[in-house]
N, C-alpha and C. Protein backbone atom coordinates (compact mmCIF):
# COMPACT_ATOMS: atom_id res chain seq x y z
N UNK A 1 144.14 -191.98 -141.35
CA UNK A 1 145.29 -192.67 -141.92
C UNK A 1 145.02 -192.81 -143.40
N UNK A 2 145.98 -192.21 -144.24
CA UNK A 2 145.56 -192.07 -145.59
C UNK A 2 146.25 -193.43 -146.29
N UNK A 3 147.25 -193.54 -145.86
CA UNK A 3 148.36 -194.26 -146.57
C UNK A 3 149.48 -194.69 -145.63
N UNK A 4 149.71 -196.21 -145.50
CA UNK A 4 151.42 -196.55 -144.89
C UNK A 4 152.19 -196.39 -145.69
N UNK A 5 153.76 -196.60 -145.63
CA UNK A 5 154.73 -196.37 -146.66
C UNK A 5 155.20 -198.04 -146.41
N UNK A 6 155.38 -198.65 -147.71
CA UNK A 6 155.64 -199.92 -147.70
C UNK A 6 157.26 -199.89 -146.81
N UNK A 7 157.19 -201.03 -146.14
CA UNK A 7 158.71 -201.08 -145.39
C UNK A 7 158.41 -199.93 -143.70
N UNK A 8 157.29 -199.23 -144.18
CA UNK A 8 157.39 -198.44 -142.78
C UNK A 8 156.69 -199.39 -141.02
N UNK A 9 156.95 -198.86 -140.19
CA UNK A 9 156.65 -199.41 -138.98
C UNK A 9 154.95 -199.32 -139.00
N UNK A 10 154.46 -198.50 -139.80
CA UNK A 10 152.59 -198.71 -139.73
C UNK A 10 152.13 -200.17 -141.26
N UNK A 11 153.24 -200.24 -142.13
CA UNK A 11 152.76 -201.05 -142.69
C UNK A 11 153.27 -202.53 -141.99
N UNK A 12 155.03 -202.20 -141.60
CA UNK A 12 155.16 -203.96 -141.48
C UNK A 12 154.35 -204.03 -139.99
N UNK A 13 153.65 -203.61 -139.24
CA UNK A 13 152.41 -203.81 -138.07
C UNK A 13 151.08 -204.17 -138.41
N UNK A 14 151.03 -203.77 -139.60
CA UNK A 14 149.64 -204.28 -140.08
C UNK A 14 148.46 -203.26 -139.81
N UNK A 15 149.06 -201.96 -139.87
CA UNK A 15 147.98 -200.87 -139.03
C UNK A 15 146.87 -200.72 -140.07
N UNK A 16 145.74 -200.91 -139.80
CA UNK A 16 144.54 -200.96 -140.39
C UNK A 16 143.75 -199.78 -139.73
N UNK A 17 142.58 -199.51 -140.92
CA UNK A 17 141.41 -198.45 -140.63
C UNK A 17 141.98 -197.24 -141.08
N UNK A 18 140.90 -195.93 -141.07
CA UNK A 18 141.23 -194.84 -141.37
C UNK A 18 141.17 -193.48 -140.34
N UNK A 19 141.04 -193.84 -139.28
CA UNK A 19 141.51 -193.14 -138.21
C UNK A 19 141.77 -193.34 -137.31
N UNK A 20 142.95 -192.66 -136.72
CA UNK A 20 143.59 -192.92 -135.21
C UNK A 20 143.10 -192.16 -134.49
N UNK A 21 142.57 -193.60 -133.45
CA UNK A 21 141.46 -193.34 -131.97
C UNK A 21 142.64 -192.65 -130.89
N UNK A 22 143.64 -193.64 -130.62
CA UNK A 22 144.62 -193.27 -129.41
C UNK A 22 145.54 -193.83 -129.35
N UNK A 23 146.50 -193.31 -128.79
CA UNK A 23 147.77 -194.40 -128.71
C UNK A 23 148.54 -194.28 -127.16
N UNK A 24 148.55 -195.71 -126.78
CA UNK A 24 148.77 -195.99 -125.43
C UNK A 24 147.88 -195.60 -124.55
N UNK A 25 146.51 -195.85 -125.10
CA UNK A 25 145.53 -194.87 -124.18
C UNK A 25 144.79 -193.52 -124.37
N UNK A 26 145.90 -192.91 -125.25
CA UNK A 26 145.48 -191.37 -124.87
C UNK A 26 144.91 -191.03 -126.33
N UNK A 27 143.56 -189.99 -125.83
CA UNK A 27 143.12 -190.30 -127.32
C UNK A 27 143.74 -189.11 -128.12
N UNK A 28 143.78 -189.38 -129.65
CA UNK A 28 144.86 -188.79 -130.38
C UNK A 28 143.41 -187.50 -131.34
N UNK A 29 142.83 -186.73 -131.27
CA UNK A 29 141.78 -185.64 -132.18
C UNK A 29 142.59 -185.34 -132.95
N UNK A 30 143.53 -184.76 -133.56
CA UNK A 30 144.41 -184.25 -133.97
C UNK A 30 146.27 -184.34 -134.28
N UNK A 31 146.16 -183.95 -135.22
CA UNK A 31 147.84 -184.06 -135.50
C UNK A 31 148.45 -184.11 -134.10
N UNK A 32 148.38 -182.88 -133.55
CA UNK A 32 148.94 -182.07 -132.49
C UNK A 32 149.11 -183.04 -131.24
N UNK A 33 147.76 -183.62 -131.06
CA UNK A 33 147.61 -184.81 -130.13
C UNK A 33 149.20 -186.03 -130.16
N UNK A 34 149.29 -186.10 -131.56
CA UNK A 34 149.75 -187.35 -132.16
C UNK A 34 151.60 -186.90 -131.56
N UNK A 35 151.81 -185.54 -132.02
CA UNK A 35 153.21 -185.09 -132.04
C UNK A 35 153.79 -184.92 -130.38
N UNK A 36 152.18 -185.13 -129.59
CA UNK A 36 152.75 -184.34 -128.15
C UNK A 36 153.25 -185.95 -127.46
N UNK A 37 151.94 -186.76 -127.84
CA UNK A 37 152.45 -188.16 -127.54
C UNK A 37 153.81 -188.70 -127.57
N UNK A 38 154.66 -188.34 -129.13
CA UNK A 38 155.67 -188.44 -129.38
C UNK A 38 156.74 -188.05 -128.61
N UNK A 39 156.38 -186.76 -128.44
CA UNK A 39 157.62 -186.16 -127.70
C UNK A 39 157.52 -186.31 -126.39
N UNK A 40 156.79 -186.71 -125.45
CA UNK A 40 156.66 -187.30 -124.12
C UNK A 40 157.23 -188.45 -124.36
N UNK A 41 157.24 -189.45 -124.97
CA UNK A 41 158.19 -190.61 -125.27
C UNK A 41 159.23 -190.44 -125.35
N UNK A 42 159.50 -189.44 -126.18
CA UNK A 42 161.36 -189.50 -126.43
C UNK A 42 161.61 -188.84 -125.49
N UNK A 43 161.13 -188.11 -124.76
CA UNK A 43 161.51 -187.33 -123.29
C UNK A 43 162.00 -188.82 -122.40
N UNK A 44 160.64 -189.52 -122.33
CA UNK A 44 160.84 -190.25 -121.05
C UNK A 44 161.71 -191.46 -121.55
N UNK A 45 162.14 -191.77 -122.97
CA UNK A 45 163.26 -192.42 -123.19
C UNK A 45 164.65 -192.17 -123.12
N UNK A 46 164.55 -191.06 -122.95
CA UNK A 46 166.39 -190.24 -122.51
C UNK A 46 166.51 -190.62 -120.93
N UNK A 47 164.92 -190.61 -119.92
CA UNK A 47 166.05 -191.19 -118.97
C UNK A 47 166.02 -192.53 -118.40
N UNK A 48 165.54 -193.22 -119.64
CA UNK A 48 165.85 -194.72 -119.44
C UNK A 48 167.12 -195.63 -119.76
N UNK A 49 167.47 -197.07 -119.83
CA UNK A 49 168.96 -197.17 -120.06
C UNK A 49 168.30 -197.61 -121.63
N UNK A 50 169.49 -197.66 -122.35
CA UNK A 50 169.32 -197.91 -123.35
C UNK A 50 169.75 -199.10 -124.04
N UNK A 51 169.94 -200.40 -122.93
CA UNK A 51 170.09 -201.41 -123.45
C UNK A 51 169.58 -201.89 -121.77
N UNK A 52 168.96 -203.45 -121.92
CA UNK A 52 167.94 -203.57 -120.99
C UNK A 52 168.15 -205.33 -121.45
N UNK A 53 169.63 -206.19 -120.21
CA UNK A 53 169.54 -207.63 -120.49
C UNK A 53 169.95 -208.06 -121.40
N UNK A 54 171.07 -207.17 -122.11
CA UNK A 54 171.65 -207.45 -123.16
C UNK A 54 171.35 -206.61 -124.38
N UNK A 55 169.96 -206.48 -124.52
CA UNK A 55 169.32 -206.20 -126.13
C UNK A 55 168.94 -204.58 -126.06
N UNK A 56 168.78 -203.86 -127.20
CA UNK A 56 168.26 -202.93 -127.42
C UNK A 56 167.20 -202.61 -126.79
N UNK A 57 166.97 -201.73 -125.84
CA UNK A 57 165.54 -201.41 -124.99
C UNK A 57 164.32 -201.11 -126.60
N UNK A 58 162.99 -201.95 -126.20
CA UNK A 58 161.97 -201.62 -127.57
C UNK A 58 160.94 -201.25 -126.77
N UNK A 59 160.35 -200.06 -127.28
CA UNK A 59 158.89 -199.58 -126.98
C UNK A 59 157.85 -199.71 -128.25
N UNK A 60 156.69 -200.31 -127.71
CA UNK A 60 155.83 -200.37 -128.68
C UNK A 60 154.73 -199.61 -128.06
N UNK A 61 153.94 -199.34 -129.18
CA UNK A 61 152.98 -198.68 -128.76
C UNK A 61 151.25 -199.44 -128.94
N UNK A 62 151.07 -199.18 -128.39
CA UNK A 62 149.71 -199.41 -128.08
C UNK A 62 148.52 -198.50 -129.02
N UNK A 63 148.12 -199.10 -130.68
CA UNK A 63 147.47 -198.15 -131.19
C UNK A 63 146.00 -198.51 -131.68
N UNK A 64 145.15 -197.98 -131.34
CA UNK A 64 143.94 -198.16 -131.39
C UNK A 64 143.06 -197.30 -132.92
N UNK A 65 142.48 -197.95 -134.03
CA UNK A 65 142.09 -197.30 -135.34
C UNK A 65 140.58 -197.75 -135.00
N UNK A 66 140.15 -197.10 -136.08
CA UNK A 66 138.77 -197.27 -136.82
C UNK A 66 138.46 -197.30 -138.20
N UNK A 67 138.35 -198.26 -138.72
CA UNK A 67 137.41 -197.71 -139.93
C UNK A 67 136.15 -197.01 -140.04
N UNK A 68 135.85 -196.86 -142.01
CA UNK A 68 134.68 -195.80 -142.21
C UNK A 68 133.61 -196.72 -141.37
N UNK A 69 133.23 -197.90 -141.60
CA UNK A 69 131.86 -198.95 -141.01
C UNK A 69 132.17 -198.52 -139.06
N UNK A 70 133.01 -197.88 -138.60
CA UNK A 70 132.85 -197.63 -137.04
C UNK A 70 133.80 -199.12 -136.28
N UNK A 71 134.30 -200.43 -136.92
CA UNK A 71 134.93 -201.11 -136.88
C UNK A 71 136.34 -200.79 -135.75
N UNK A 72 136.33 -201.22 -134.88
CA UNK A 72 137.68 -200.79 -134.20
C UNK A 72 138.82 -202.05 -134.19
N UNK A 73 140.38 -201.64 -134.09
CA UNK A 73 141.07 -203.29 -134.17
C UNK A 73 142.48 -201.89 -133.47
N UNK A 74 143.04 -202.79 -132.37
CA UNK A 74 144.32 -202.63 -131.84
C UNK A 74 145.05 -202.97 -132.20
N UNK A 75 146.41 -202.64 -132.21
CA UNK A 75 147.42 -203.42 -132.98
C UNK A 75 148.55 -203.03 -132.24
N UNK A 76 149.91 -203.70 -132.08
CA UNK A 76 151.25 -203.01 -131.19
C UNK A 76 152.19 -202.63 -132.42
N UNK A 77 152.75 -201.34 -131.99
CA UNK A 77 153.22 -200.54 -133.25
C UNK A 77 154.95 -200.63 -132.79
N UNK A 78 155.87 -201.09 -132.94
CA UNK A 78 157.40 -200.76 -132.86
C UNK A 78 157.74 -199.01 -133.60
N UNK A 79 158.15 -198.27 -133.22
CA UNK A 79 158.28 -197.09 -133.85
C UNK A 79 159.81 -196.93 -134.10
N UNK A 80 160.55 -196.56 -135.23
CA UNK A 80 161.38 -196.03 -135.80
C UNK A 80 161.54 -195.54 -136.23
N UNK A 81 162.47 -194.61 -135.31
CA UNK A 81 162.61 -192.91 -135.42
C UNK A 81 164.26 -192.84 -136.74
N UNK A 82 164.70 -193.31 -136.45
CA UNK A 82 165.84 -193.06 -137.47
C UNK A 82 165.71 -193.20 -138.88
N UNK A 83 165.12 -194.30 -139.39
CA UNK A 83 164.73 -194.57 -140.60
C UNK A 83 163.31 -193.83 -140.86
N UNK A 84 162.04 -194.07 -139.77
CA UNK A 84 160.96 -194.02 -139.67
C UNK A 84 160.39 -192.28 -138.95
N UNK A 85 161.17 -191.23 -138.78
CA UNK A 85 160.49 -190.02 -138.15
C UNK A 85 159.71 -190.04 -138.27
N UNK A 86 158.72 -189.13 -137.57
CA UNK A 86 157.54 -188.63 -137.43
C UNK A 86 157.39 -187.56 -138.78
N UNK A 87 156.67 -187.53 -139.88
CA UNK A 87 156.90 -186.61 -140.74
C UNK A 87 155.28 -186.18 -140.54
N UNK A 88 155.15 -184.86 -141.38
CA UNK A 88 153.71 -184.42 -141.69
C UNK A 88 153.38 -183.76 -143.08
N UNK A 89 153.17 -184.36 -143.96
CA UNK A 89 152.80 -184.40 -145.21
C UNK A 89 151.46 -183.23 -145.66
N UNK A 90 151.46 -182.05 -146.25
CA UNK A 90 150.34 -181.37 -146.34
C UNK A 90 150.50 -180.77 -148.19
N UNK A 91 149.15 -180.47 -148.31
CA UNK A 91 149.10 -180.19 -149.97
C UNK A 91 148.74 -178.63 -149.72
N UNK A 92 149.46 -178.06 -150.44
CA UNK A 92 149.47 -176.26 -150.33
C UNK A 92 147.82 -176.31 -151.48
N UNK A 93 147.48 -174.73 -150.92
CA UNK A 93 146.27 -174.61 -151.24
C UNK A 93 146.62 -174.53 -153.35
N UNK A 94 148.13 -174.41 -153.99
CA UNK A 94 148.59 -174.12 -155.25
C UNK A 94 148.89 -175.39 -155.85
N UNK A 95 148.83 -176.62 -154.56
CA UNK A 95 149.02 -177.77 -155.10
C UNK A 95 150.47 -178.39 -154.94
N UNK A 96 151.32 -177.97 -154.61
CA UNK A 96 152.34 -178.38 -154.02
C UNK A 96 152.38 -178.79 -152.36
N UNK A 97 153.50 -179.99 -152.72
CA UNK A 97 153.30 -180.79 -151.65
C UNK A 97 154.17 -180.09 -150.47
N UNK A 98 154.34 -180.61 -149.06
CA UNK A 98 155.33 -179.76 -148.48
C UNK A 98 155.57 -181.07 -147.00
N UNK A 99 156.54 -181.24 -146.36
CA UNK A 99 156.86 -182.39 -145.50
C UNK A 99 157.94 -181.68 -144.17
N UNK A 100 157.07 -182.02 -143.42
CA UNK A 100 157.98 -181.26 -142.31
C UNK A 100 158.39 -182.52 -141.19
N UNK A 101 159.13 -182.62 -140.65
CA UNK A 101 159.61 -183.46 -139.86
C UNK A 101 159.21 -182.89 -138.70
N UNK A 102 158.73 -183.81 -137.91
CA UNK A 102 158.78 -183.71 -136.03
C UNK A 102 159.54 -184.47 -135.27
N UNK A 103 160.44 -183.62 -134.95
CA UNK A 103 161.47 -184.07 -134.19
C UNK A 103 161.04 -184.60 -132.28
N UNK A 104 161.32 -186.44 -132.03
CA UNK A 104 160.40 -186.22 -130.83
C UNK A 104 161.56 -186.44 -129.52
C-alpha cells in the first residue's frame, strides 16, 4: 500500500501498514489476488437483494495489513465502487503514468 487517496474508502477506514496480507480471509500475493477477490463479490452481490430492512444492503470487508517492523492491525473496509473503483496505477518503464480500471 503506497498511498490512500484522501476522501477514499482506504483512507476514511483508517487502513494502515504497507502491505496487504488478505481480505476476508483470503490471502491477497498479488494484484491479481486482489482483482479476483473483487470480482467474486460483485458476482455474489448481483444475486443478493439490494436493499435489506429498509436500508442500502453494505458489505465490508475484512482487511488484514502489515507494516515494514512485521506489525499486523485489521481493520473493516466499506468499499465504493461508484465513486471509489478498483483502479491500478503503474509507471511505464519512459516514465509515464498509466491507470486502468477493474471493473468488479
Amino acid at each position: 500500500i503506497a498511498q490512500t487517496m484522501l476522501g477514499s474508502p482506504g483512507e476514511a477506514n483508517g487502513i494502515e501498514g504497507e502491505f496487504l496480507l488478505a481480505v476476508d480471509g483470503t490471502p491477497t500475493p498479488d494484484l491479481n489476488a486482489v482483482i479476483a477477490i473483487s470480482a467474486a463479490a460483485a458476482t455474489a452481490a448481483q444475486g443478493t437483494a439490494a436493499v435489506v430492512a429498509g436500508h442500502p444492503k453494505r458489505h465490508h470487508l475484512r482487511v488484514e495489513t502489515a507494516d515494514m517492523s512485521g506489525r499486523r492491525m485489521v481493520t473493516m473496509l466499506e468499499p465504493d465502487p461508484l465513486f471509489w473503483p478498483m483502479m491500478e496505477m503503474s509507471q511505464e518503464s519512459h516514465g509515464a503514468w498509466s491507470c486502468v480500471e477493474h471493473s468488479g
